[in-house]
Protein backbone atom coordinates (compact mmCIF):
# COMPACT_ATOMS: atom_id res chain seq x y z
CA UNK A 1 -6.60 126.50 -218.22
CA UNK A 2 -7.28 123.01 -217.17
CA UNK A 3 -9.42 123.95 -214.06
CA UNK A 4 -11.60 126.23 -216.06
CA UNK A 5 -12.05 123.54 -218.80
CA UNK A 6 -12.98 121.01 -215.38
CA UNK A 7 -15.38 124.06 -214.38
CA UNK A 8 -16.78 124.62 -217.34
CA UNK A 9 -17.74 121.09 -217.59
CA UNK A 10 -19.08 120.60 -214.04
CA UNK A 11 -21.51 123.91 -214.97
CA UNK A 12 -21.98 121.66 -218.45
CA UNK A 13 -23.60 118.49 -216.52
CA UNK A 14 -24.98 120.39 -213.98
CA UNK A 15 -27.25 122.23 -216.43
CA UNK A 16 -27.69 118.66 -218.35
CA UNK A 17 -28.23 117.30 -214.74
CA UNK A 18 -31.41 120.06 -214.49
CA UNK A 19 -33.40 119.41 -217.44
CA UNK A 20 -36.11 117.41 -217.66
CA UNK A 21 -37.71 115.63 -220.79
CA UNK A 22 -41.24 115.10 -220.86
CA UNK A 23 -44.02 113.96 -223.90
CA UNK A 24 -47.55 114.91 -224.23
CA UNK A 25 -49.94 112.66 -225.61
CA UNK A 26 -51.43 115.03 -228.67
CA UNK A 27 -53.91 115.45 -230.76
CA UNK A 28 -54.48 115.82 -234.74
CA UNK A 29 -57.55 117.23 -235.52
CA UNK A 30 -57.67 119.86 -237.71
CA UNK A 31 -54.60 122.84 -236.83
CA UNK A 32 -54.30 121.25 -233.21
CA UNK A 33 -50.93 119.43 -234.05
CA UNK A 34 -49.35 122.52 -235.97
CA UNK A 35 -50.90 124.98 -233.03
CA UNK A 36 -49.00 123.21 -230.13
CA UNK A 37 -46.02 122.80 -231.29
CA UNK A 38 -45.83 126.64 -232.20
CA UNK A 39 -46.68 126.67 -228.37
CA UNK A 40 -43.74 124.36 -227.06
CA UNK A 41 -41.85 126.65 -228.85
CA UNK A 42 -43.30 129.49 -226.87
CA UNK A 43 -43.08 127.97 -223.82
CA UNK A 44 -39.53 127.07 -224.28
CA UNK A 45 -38.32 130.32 -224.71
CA UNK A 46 -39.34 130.63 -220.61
CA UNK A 47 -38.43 127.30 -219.58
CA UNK A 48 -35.60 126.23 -221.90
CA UNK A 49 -35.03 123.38 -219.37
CA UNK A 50 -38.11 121.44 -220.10
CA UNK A 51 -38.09 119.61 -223.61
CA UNK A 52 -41.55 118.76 -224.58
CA UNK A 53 -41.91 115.67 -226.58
CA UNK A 54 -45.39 115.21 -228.83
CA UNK A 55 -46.88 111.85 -228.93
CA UNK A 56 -49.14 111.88 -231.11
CA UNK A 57 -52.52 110.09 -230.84
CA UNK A 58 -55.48 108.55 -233.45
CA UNK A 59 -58.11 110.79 -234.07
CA UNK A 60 -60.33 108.64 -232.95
CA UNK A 61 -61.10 109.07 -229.41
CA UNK A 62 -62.08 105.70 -228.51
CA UNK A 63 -58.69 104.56 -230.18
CA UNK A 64 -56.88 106.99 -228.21
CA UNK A 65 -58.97 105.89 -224.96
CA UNK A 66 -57.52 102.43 -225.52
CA UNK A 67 -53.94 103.58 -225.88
CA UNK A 68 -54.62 105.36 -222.29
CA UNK A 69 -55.86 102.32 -220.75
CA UNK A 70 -52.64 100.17 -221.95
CA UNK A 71 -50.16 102.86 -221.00
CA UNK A 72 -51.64 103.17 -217.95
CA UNK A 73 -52.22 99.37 -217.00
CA UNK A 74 -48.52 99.05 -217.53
CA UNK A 75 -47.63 101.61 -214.99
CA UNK A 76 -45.61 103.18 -217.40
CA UNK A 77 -44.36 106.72 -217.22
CA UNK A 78 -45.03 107.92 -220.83
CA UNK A 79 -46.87 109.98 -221.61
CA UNK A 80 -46.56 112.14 -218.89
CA UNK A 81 -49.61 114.41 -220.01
CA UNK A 82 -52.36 112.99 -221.12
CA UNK A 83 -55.21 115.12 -223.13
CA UNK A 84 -58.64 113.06 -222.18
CA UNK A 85 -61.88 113.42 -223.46
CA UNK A 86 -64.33 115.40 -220.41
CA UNK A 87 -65.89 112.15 -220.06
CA UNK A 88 -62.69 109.92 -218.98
CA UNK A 89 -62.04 112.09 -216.09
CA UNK A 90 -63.56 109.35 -213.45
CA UNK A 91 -62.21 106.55 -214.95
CA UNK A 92 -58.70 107.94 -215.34
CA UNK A 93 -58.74 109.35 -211.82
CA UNK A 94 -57.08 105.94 -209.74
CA UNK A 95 -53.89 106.48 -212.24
CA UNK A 96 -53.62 110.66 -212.49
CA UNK A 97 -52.43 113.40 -210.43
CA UNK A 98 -54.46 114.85 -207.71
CA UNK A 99 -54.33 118.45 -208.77
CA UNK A 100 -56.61 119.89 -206.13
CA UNK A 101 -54.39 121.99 -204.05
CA UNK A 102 -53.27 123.47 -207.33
CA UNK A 103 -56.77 124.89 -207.69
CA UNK A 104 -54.85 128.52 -207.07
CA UNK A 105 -51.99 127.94 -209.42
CA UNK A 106 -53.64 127.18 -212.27
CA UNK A 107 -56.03 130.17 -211.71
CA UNK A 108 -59.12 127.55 -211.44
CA UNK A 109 -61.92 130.44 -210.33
CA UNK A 110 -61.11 132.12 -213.64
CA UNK A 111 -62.69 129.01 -215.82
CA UNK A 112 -66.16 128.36 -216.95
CA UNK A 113 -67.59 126.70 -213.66
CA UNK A 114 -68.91 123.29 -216.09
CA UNK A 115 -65.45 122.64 -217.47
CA UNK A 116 -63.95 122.36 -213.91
CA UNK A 117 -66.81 120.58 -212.82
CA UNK A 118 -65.96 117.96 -215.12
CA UNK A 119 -62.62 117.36 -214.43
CA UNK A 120 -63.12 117.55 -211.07
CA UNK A 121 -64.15 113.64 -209.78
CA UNK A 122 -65.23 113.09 -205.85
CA UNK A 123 -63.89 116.30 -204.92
CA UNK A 124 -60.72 115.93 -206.19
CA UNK A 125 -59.39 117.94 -209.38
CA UNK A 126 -58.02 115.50 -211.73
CA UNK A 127 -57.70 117.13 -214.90
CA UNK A 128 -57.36 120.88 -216.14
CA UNK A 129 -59.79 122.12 -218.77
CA UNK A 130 -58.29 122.82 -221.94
CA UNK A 131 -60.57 123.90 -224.31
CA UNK A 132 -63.82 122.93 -224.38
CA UNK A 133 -66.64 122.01 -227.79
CA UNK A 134 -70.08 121.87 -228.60
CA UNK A 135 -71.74 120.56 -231.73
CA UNK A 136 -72.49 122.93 -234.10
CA UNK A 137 -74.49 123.29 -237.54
CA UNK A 138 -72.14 124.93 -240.20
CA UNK A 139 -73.90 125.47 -244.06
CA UNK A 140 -73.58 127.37 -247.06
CA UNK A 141 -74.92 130.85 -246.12
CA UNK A 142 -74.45 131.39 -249.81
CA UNK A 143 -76.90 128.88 -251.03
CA UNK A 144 -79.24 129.74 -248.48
CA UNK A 145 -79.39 132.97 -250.10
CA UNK A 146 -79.10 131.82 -253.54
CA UNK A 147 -82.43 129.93 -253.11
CA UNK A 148 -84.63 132.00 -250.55
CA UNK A 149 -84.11 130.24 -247.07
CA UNK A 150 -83.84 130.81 -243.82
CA UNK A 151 -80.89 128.77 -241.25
CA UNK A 152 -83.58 126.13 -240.67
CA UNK A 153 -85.22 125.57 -236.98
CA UNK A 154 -86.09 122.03 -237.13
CA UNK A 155 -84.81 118.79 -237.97
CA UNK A 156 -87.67 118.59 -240.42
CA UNK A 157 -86.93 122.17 -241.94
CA UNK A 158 -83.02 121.33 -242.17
CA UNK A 159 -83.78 118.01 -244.14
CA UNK A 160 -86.40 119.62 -246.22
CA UNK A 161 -83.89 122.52 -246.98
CA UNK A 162 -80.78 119.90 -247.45
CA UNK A 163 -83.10 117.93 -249.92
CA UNK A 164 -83.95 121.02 -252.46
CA UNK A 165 -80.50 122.63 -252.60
CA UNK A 166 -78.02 119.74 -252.85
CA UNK A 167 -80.61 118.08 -255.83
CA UNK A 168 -80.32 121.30 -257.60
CA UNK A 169 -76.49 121.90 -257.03
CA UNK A 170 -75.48 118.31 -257.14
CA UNK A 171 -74.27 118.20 -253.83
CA UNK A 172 -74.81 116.71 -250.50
CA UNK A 173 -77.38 118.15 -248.39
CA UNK A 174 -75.94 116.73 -244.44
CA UNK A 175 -72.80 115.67 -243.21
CA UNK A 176 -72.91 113.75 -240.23
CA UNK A 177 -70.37 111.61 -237.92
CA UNK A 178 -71.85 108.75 -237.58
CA UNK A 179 -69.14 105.94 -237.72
CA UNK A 180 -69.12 103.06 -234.88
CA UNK A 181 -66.92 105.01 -232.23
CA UNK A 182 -67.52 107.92 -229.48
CA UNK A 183 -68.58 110.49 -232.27
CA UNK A 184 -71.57 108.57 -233.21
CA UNK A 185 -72.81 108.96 -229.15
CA UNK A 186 -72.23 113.11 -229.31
CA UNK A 187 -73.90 113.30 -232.82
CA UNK A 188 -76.83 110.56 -231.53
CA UNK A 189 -77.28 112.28 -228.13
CA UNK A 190 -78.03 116.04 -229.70
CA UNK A 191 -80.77 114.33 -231.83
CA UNK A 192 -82.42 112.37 -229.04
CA UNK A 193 -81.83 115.28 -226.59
CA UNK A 194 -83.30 117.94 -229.13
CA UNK A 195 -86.37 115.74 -229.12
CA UNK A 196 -86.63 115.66 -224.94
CA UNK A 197 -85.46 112.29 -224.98
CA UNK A 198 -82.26 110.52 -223.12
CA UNK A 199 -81.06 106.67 -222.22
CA UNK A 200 -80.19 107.55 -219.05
CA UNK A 201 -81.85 110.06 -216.34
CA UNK A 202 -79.68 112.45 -214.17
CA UNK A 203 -79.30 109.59 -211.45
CA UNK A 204 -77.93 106.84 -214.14
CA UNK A 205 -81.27 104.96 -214.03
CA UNK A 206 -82.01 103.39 -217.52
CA UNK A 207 -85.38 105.11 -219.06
CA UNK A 208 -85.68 103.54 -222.58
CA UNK A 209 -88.28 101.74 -221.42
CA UNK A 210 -90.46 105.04 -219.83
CA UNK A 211 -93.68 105.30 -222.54
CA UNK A 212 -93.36 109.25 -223.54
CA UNK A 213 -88.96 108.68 -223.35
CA UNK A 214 -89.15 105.85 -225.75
CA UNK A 215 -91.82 107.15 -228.35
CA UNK A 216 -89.58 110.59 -228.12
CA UNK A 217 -86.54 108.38 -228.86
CA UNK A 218 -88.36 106.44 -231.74
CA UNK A 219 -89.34 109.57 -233.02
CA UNK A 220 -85.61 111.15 -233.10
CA UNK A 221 -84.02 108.22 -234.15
CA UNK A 222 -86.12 107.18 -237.08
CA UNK A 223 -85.31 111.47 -238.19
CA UNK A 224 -81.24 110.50 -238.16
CA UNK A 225 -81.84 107.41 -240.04
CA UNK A 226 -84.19 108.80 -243.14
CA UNK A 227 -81.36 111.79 -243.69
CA UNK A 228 -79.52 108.50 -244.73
CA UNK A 229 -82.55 106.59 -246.33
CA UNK A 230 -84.06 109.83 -248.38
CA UNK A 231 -80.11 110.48 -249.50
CA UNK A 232 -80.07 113.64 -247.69
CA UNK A 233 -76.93 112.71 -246.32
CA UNK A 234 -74.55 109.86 -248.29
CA UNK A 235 -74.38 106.58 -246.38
CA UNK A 236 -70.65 107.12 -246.28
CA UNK A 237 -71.49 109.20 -243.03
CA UNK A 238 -71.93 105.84 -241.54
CA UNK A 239 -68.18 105.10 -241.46
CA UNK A 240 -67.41 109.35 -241.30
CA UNK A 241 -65.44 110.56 -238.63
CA UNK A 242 -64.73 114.37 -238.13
CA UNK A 243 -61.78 114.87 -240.54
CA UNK A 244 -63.64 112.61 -243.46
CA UNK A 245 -67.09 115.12 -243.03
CA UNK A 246 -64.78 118.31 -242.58
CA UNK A 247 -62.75 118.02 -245.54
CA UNK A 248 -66.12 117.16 -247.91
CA UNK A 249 -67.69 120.22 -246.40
CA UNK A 250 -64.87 122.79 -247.01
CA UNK A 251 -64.28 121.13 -250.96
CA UNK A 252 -67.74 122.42 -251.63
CA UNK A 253 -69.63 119.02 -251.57
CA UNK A 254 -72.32 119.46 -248.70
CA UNK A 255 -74.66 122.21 -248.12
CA UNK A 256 -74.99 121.37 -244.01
CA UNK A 257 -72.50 119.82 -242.05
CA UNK A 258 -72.48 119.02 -237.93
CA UNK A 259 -68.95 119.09 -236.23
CA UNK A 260 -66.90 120.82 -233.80
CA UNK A 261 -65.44 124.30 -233.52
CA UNK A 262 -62.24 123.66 -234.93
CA UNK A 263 -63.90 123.08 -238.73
CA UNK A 264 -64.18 127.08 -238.30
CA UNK A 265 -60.86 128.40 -238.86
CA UNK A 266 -59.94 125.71 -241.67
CA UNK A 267 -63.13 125.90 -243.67
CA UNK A 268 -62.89 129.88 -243.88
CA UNK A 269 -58.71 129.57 -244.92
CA UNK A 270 -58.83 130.17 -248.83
CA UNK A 271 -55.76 128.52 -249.11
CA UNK A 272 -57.07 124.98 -248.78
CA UNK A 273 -61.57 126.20 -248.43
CA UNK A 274 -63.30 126.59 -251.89
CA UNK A 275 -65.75 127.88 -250.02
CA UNK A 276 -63.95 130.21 -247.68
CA UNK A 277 -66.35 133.14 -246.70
CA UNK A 278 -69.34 131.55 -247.64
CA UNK A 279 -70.00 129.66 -243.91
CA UNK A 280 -72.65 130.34 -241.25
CA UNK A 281 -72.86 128.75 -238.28
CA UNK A 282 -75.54 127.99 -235.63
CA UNK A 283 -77.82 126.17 -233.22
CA UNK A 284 -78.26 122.59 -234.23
CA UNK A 285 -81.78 122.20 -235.04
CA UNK A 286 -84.73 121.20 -232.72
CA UNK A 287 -86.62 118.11 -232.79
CA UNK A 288 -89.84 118.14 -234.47
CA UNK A 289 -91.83 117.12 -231.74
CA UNK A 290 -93.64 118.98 -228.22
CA UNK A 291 -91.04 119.96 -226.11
CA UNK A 292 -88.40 119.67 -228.62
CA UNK A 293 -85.05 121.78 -228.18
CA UNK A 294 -82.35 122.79 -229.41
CA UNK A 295 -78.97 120.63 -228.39
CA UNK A 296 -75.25 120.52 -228.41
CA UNK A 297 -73.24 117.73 -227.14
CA UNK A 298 -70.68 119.11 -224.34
CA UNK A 299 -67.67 117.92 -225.87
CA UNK A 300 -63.83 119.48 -225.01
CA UNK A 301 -60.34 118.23 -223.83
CA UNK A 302 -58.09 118.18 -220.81
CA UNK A 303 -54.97 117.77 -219.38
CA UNK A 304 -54.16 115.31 -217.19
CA UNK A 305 -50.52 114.56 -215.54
CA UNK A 306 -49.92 110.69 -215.35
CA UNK A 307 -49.30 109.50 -211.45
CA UNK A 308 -46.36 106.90 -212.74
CA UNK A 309 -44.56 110.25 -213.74
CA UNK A 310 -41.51 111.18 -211.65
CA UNK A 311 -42.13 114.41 -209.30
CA UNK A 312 -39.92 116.39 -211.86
CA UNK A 313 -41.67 114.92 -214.24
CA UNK A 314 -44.75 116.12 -212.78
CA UNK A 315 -43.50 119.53 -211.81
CA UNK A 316 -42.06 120.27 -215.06
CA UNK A 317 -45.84 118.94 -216.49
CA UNK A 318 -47.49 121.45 -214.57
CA UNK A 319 -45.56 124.25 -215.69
CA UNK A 320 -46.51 123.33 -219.37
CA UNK A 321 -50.49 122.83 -218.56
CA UNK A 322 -50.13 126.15 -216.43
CA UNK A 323 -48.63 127.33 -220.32
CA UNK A 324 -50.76 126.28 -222.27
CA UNK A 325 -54.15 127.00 -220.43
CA UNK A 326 -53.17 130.83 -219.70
CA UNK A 327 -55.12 133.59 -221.10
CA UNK A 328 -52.87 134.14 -223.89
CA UNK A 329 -52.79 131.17 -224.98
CA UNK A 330 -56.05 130.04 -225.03
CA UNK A 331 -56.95 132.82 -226.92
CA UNK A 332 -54.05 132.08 -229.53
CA UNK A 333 -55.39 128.04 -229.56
CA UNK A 334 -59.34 129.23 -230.05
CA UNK A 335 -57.72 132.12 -233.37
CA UNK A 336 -55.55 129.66 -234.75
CA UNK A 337 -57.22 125.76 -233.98
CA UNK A 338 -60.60 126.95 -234.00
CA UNK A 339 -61.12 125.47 -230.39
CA UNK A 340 -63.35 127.81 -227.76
CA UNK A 341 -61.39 128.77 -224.23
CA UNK A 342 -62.53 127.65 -220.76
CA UNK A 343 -61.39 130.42 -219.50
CA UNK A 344 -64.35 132.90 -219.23
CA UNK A 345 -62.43 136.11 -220.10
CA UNK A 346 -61.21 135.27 -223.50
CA UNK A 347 -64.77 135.56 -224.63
CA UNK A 348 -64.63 139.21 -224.44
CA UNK A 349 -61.25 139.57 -226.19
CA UNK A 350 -62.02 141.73 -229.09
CA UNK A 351 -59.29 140.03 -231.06
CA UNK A 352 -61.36 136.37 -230.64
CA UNK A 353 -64.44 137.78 -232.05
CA UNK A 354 -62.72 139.12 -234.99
CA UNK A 355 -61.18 135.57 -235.71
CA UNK A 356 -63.90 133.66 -234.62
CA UNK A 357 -66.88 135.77 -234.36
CA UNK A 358 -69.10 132.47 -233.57
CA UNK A 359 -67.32 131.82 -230.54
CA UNK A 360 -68.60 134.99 -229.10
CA UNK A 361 -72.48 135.08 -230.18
CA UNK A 362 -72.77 131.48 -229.98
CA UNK A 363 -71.58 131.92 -226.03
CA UNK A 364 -74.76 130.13 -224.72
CA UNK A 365 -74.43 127.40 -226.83
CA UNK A 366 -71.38 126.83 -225.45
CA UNK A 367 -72.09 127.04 -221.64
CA UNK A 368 -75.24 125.06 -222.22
CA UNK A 369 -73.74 121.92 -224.07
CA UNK A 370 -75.21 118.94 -222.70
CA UNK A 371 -73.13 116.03 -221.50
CA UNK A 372 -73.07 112.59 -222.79
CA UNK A 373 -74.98 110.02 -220.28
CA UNK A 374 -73.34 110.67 -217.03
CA UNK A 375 -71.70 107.12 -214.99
CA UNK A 376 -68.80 106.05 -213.78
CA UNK A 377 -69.41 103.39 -216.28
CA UNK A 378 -69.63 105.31 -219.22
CA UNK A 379 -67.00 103.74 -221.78
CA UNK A 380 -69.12 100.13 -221.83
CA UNK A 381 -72.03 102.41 -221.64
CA UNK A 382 -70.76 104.30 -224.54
CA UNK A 383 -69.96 101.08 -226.37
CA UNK A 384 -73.43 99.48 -226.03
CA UNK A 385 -74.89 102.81 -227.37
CA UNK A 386 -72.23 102.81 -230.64
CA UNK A 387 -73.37 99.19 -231.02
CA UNK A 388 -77.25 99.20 -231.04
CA UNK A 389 -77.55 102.45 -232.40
CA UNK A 390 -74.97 102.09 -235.24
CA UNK A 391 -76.93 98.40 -235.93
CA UNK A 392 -80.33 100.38 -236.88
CA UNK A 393 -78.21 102.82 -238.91
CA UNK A 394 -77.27 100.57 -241.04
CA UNK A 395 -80.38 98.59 -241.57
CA UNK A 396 -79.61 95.31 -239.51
CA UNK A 397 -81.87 96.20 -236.54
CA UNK A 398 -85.71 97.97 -236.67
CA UNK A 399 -85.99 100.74 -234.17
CA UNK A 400 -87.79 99.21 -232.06
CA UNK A 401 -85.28 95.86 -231.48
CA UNK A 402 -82.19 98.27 -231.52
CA UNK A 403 -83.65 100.16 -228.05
CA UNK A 404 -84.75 96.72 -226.56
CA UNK A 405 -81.41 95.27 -226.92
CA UNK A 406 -79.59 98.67 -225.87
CA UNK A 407 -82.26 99.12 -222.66
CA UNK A 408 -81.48 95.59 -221.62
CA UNK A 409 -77.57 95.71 -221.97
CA UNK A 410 -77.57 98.93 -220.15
CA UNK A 411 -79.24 97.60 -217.69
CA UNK A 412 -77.08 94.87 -217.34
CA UNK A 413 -73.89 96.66 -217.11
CA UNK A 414 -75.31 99.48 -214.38
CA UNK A 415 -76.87 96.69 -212.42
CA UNK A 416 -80.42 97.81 -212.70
């Protein structure tokens, strides 16, 4: 009896002795909290050895980009996944896993070519796309129809069409995100790329300066400020963040609204949407102006696996990313969060286009997001533009002395 209780209790701390603990830095936006932990439990059901802890993170992602940087600076193991924004991957890369000969276990070729592009940083893979977001224009198909109009084409049509409908419901006609952080870039860069405009060119050089670029981005970003001016959109959008424009939106109080994916699935749940059923969503507008386009800022998350991690720790964080970026459940995230897949199959799932029937005919929307300015020394380039821009927004800069400032600190920090 007593060398089977000894036995039993060598097995005991052997199996103790196996399993490995690690946490995930995690998200909040929207279902994404509720969604992965229904996946952990998933996933422990094959690898009952691995406990997954959640840490979970500020919604805001330049909040959450400064937690990185201090867990990281202090070498210390936690978390041991990381979910960054696409645009961290080069600045993250010195302190995360090199991933590239795992190109074949995490089924890599099977991905939308852009999303591994991004986390992929001097040839090296560095980070595994999760799922992957463009800005989008949800409204009240309901009003639309209610008073005659068409989903508008323009930035002019939309305001025009915001204008009539929320005075005669009582309403708000735009929700934007427009609060001094890294939303404020994606929602700035769709209006000054939908009116053939940019801050930087393809090669990082600054352009404010160029005559046609800064008359196009004059022209855009005197259209975002008069939604706020006319009272189109309330100047609360100047502190808004996703979450405080989402929630508005699905209460009933906005006609238009710009966000993410994710709103999908919550605005259309009757259980907490007064306006469940009554969404569209499409294109963002163009901008008013020659050459004007339509544009959607790439957005979308990754995984990362931090390099102060033990190699168990590492090997047991594979095994979840592998998890959690598999067909199934990608398709389960992009149902049930609202957020699109990278990998291209799940597109043609007839189950996703049930659920989220957007995801499907908006495809090219998707695959032709267009990124943020692209430079290794994009967070104090990001910073500058939240700065200056945010400034005009709020009335304490003119146009004009907003882009002279921005052109000249950009130039200053990329050495131009």
């Amino acid at each position: 009896m007593k060398k089977l209780l000894v036995l039993s209790l060598v097995i005991l701390m052997a199996v103790i002795g196996m399993s490995v603990k690690i946490t995930m830095a995690a998200g909040a936006v929207g279902r994404e909290l509720e969604v992965l932990m229904n996946q952990i439990k998933a996933f422990n059901k094959i690898y009952p050895d691995i406990e997954v802890q959640l840490l979970p993170m500020p919604n805001s992602s330049t909040a959450r980009h400064d937690l990185y940087v201090t867990y990281l600076g202090a070498m210390t193991s936690d978390p041991d996944i990381l979910m960054i924004d696409v645009i961290w991957p080069a600045e993250f890369a010195p302190f995360v896993a090199d991933l590239t000969d795992d190109y074949d276990y995490f089924e890599l070729d099977k991905f939308l070519p852009g999303t591994v592009k991004s986390g992929t940083v001097q040839g090296r893979i560095v980070a595994i796309p999760w799922f992957t977001d463009a800005g989008l224009l949800y409204y009240r198909k309901d009003l639309l129809k209610k008073y005659g109009y068409d989903v508008p084409q323009t930035w002019e049509e939309l305001k025009t069409v915001a204008a009539d409908i929320s005075s005669k419901e009582k309403i708000n006609g735009m929700l934007f995100q427009l609060a001094q952080y890294e939303g404020l870039v994606c929602d700035v860069a769709e209006f000054v790329h939908s009116y053939g405009a940019d801050f930087l060119d393809a090669n990082g050089k600054v352009i404010i300066g160029d005559p046609d670029n800064h008359a196009r981005l004059v022209k855009a970003l005197t259209m975002l400020k008069s939604f706020i001016d006319d009272g189109v959109a309330p100047k609360g959008v100047l502190t808004y963040m996703e979450e405080e424009t989402r929630r508005p939106f699905q209460n009933g109080e906005s006609v238009f609204l710009r966000n993410w994916p994710y709103v999908w699935s919550l605005a259309n749940d009757p259980k907490q949407s007064k306006i469940a059923g009554k969404i569209g969503v499409a294109p963002l507008p163009k901008g008013d102006i020659e050459g004007g386009r339509h544009s959607a800022t790439l957005g979308g998350w990754m995984l990362a696996i931090n390099n102060y991690s033990s190699d168990a720790e590492k090997d047991a964080a594979k095994k979840f990313i592998k998890f959690l970026t598999s067909y199934d459940q990608q398709l389960y995230k992009a149902m049930n969060a609202g957020q699109n897949p990278t990998r291209k199959a799940v597109y043609s799932d007839p189950k996703l286009k049930e659920a989220a029937p957007f995801m499907v005919e908006l495809y090219n929307v998707f695959i032709n997001a267009e990124p943020r300015p692209i430079t290794p020394l994009y967070t104090e380039v990001s910073d500058a533009i939240q700065r200056q821009i945010h400034s005009f927004l709020i009335g304490k800069k003119d146009v004009e002395k907003a882009l002279n400032d921005l052109e000249s600190e950009l130039k200053m920090i990329t050495g131009q």
